[in-house]
PDB file of N, CA and C in Angstrom:
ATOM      1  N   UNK A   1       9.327  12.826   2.972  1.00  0.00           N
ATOM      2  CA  UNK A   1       7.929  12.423   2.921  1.00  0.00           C
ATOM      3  C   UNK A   1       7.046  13.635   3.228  1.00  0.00           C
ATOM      4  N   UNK A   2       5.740  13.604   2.335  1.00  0.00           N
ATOM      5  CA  UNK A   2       5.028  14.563   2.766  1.00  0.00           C
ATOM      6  C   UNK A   2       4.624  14.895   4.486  1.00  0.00           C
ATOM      7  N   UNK A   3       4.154  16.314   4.848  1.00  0.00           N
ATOM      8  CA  UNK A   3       4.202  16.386   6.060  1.00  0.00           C
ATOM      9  C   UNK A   3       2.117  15.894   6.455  1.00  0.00           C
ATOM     10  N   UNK A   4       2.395  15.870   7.593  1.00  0.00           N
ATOM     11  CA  UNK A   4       1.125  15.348   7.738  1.00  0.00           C
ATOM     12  C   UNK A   4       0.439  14.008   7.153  1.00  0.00           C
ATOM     13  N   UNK A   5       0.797  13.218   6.249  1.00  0.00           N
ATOM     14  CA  UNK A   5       0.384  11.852   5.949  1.00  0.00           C
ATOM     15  C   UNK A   5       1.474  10.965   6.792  1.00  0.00           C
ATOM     16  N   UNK A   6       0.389   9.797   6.872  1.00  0.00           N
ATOM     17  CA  UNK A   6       1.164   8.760   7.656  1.00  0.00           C
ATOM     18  C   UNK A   6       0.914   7.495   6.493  1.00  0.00           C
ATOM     19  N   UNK A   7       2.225   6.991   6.608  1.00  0.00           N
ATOM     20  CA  UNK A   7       2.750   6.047   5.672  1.00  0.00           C
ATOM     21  C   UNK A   7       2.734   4.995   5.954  1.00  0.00           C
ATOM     22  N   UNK A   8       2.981   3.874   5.565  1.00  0.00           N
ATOM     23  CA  UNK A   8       3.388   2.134   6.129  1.00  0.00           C
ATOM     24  C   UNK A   8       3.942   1.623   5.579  1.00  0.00           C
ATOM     25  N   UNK A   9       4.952   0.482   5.933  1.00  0.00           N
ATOM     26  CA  UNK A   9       5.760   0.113   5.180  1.00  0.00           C
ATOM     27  C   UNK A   9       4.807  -0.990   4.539  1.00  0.00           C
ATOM     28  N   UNK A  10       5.503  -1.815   4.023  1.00  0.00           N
ATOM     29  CA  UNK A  10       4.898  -3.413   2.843  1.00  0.00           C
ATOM     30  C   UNK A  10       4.200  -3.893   4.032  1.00  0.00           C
ATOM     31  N   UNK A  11       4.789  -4.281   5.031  1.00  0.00           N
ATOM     32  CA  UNK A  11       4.143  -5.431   5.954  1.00  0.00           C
ATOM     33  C   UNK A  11       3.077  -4.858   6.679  1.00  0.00           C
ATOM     34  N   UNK A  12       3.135  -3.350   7.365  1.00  0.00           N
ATOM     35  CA  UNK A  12       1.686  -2.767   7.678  1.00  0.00           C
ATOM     36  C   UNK A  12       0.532  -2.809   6.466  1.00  0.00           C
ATOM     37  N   UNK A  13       1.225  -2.633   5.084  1.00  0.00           N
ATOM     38  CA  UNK A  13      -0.039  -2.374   4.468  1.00  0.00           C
ATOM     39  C   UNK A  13      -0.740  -3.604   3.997  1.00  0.00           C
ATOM     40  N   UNK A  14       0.365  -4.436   3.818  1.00  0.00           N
ATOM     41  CA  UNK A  14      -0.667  -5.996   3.864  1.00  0.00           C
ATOM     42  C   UNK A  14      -1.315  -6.500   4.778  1.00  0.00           C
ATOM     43  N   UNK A  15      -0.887  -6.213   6.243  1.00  0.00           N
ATOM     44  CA  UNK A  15      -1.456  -6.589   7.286  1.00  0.00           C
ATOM     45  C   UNK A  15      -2.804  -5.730   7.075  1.00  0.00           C
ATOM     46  N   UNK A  16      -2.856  -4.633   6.586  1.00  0.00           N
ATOM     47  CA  UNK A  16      -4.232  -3.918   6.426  1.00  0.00           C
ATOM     48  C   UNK A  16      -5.367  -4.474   5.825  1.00  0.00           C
ATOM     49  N   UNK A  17      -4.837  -4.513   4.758  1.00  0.00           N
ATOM     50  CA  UNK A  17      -5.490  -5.218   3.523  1.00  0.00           C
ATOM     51  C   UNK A  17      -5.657  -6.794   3.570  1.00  0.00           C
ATOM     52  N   UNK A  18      -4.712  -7.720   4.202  1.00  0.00           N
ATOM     53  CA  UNK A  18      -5.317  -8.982   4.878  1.00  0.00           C
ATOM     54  C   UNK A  18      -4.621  -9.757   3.675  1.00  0.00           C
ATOM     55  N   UNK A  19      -3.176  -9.625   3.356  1.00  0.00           N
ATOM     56  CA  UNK A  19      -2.455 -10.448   2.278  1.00  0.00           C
ATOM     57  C   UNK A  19      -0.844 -10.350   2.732  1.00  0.00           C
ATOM     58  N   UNK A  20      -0.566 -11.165   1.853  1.00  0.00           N
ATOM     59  CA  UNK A  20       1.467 -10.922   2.782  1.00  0.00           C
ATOM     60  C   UNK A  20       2.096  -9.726   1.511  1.00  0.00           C
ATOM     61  N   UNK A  21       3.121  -9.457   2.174  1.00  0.00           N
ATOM     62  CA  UNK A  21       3.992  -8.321   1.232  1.00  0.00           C
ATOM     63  C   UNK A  21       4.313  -8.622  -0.228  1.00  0.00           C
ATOM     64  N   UNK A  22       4.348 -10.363  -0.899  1.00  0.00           N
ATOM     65  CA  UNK A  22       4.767 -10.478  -1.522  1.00  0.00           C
ATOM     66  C   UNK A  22       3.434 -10.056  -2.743  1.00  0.00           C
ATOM     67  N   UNK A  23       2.284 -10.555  -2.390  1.00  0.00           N
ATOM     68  CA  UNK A  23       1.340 -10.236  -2.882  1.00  0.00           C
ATOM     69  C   UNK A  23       0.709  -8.667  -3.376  1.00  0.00           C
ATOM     70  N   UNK A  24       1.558  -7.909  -2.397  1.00  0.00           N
ATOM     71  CA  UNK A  24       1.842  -6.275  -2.806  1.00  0.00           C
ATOM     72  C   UNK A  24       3.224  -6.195  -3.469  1.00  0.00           C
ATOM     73  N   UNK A  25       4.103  -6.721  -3.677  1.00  0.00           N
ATOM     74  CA  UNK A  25       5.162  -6.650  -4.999  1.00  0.00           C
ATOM     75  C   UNK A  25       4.469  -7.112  -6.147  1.00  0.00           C
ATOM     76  N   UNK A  26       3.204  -7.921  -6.285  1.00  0.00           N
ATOM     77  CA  UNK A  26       2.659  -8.429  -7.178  1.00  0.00           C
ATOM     78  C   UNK A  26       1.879  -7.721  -7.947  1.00  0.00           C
ATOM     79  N   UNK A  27       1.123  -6.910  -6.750  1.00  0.00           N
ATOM     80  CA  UNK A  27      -0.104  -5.872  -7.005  1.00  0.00           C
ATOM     81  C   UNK A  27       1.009  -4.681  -8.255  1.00  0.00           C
ATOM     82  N   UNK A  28       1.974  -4.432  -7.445  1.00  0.00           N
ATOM     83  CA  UNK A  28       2.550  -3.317  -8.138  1.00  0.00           C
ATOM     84  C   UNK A  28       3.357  -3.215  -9.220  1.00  0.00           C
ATOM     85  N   UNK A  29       3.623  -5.121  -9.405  1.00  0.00           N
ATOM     86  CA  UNK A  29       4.082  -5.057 -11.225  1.00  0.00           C
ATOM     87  C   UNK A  29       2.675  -5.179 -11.858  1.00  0.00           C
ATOM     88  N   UNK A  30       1.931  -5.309 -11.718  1.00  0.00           N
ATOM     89  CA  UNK A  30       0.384  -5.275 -12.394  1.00  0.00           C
ATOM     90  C   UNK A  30      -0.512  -3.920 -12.721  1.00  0.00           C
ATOM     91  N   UNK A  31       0.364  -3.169 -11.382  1.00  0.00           N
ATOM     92  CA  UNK A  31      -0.060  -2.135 -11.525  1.00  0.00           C
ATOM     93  C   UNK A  31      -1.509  -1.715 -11.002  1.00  0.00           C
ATOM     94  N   UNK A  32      -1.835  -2.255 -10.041  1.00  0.00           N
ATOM     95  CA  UNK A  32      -2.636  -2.505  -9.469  1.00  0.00           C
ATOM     96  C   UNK A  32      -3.009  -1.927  -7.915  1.00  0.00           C
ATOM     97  N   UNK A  33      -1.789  -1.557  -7.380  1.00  0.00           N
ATOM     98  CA  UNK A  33      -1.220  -0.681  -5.802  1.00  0.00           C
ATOM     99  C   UNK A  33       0.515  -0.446  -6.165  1.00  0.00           C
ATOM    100  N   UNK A  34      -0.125   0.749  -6.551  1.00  0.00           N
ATOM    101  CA  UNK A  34       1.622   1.189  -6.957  1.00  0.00           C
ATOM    102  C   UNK A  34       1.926   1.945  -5.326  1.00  0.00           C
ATOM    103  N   UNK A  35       2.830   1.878  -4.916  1.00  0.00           N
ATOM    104  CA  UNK A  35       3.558   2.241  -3.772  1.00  0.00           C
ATOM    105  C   UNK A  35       3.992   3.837  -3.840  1.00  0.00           C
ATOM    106  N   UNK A  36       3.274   4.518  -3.321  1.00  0.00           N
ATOM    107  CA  UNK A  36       3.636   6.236  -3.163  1.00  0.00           C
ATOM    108  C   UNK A  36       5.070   6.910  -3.345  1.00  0.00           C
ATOM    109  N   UNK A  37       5.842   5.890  -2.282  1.00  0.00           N
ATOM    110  CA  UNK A  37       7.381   6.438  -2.410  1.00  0.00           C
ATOM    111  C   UNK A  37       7.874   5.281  -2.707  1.00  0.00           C
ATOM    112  N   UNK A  38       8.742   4.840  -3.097  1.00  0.00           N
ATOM    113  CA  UNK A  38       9.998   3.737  -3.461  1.00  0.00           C
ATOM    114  C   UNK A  38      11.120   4.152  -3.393  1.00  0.00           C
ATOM    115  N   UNK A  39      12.118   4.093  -1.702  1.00  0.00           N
ATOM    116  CA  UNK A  39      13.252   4.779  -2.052  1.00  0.00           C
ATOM    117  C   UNK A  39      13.995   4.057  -2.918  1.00  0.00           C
ATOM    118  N   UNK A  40      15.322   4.736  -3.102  1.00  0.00           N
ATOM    119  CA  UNK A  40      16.339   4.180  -3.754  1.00  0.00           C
ATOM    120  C   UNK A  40      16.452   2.727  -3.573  1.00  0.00           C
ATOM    121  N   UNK A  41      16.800   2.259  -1.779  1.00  0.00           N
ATOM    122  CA  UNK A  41      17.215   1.292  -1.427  1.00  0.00           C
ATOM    123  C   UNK A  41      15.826  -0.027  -1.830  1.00  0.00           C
ATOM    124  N   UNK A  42      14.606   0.298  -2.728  1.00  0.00           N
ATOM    125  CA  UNK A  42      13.321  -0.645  -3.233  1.00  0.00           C
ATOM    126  C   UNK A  42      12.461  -0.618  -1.710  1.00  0.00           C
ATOM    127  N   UNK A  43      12.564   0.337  -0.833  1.00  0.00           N
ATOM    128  CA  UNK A  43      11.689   0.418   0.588  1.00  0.00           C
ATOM    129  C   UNK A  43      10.347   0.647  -0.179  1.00  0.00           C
ATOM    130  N   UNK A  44       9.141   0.363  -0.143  1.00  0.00           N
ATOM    131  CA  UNK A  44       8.342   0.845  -0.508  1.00  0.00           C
ATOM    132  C   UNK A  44       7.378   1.774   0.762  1.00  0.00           C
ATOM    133  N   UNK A  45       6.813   2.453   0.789  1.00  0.00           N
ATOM    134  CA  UNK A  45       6.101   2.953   1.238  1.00  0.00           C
ATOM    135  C   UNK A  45       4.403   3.396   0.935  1.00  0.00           C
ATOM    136  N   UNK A  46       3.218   3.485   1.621  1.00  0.00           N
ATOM    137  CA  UNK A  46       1.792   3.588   1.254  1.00  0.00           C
ATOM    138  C   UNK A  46       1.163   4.122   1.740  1.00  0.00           C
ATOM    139  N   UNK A  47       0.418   4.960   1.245  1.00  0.00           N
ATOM    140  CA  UNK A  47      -0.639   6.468   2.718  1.00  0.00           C
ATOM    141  C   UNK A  47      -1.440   5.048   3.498  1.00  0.00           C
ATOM    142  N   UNK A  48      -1.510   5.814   4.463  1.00  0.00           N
ATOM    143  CA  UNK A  48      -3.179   4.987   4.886  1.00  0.00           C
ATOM    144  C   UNK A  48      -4.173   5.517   3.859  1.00  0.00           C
ATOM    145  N   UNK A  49      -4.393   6.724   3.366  1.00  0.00           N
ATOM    146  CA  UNK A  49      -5.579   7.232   2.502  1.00  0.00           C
ATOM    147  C   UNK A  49      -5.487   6.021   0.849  1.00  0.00           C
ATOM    148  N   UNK A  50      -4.431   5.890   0.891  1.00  0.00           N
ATOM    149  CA  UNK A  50      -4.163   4.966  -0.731  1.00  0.00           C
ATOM    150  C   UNK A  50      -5.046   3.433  -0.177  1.00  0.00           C
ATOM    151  N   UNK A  51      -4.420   3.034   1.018  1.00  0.00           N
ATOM    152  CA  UNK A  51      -4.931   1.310   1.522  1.00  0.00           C
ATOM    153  C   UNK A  51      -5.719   1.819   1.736  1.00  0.00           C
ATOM    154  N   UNK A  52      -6.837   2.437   2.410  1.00  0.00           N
ATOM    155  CA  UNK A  52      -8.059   2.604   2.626  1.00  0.00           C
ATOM    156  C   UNK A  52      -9.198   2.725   0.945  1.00  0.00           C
ATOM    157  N   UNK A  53      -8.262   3.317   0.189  1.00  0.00           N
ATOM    158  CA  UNK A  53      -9.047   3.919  -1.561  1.00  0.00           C
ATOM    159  C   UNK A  53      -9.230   2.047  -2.102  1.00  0.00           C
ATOM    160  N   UNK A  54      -8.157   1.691  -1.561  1.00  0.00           N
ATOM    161  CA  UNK A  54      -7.887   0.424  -2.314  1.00  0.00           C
ATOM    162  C   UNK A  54      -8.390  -0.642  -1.875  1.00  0.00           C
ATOM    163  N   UNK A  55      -9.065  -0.785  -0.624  1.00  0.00           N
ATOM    164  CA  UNK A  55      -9.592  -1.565   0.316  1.00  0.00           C
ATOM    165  C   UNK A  55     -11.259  -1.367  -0.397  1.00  0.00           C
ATOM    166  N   UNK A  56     -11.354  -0.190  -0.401  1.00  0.00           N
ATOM    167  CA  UNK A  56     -13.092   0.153  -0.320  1.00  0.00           C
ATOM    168  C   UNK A  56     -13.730  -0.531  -2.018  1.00  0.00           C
ATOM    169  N   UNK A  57     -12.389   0.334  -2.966  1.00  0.00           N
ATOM    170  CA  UNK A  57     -12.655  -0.148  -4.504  1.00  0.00           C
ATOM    171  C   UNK A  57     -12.175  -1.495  -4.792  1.00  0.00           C
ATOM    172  N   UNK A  58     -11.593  -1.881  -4.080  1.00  0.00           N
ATOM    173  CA  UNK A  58     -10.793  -3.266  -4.830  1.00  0.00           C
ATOM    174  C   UNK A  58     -11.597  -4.606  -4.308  1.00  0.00           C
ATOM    175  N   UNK A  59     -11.866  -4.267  -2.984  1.00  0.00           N
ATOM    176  CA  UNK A  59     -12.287  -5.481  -2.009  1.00  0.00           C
ATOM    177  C   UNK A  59     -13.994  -5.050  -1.767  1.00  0.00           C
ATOM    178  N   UNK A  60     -14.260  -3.968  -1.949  1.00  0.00           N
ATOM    179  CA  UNK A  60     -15.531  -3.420  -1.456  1.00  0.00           C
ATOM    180  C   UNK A  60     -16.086  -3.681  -0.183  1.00  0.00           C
ATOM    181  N   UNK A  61     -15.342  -3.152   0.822  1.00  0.00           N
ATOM    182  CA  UNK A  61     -15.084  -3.266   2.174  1.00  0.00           C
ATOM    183  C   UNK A  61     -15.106  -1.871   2.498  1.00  0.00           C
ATOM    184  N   UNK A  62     -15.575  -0.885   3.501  1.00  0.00           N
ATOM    185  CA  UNK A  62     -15.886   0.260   4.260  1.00  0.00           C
ATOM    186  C   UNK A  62     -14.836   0.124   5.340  1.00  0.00           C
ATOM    187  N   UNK A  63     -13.982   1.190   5.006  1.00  0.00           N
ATOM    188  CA  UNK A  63     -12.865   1.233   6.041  1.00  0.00           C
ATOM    189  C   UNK A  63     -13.203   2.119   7.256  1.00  0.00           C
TER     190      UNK A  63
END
């Protein structure tokens, strides 16, 4: 992982954004919050800078 960004898994970033994880597997076959890293094992991972981009444009909410 890049150095200096901090990441979250599915359940931090829905808890961010105010939806459950499944609803971010949803976002990301839509294409809609694609997930930064995806290891091998389907872990997804998300900056805080991405949930915050996606919070402000999607929801129009000031993070």
């Amino acid at each position: 992982m890049a150095e200096g960004k901090k990441y979250l898994r599915i359940s931090e970033a829905a808890a961010m954004i105010g939806c459950s994880g499944q609803t971010l597997r949803n976002y990301q076959v839509k294409g809609l919050l694609v997930p930064e890293i995806i290891f091998e094992s389907g872990q997804r991972r998300y900056s805080v800078s991405q949930i915050e981009k996606f919070i402000q444009e999607k929801m129009g909410v000031k993070v």
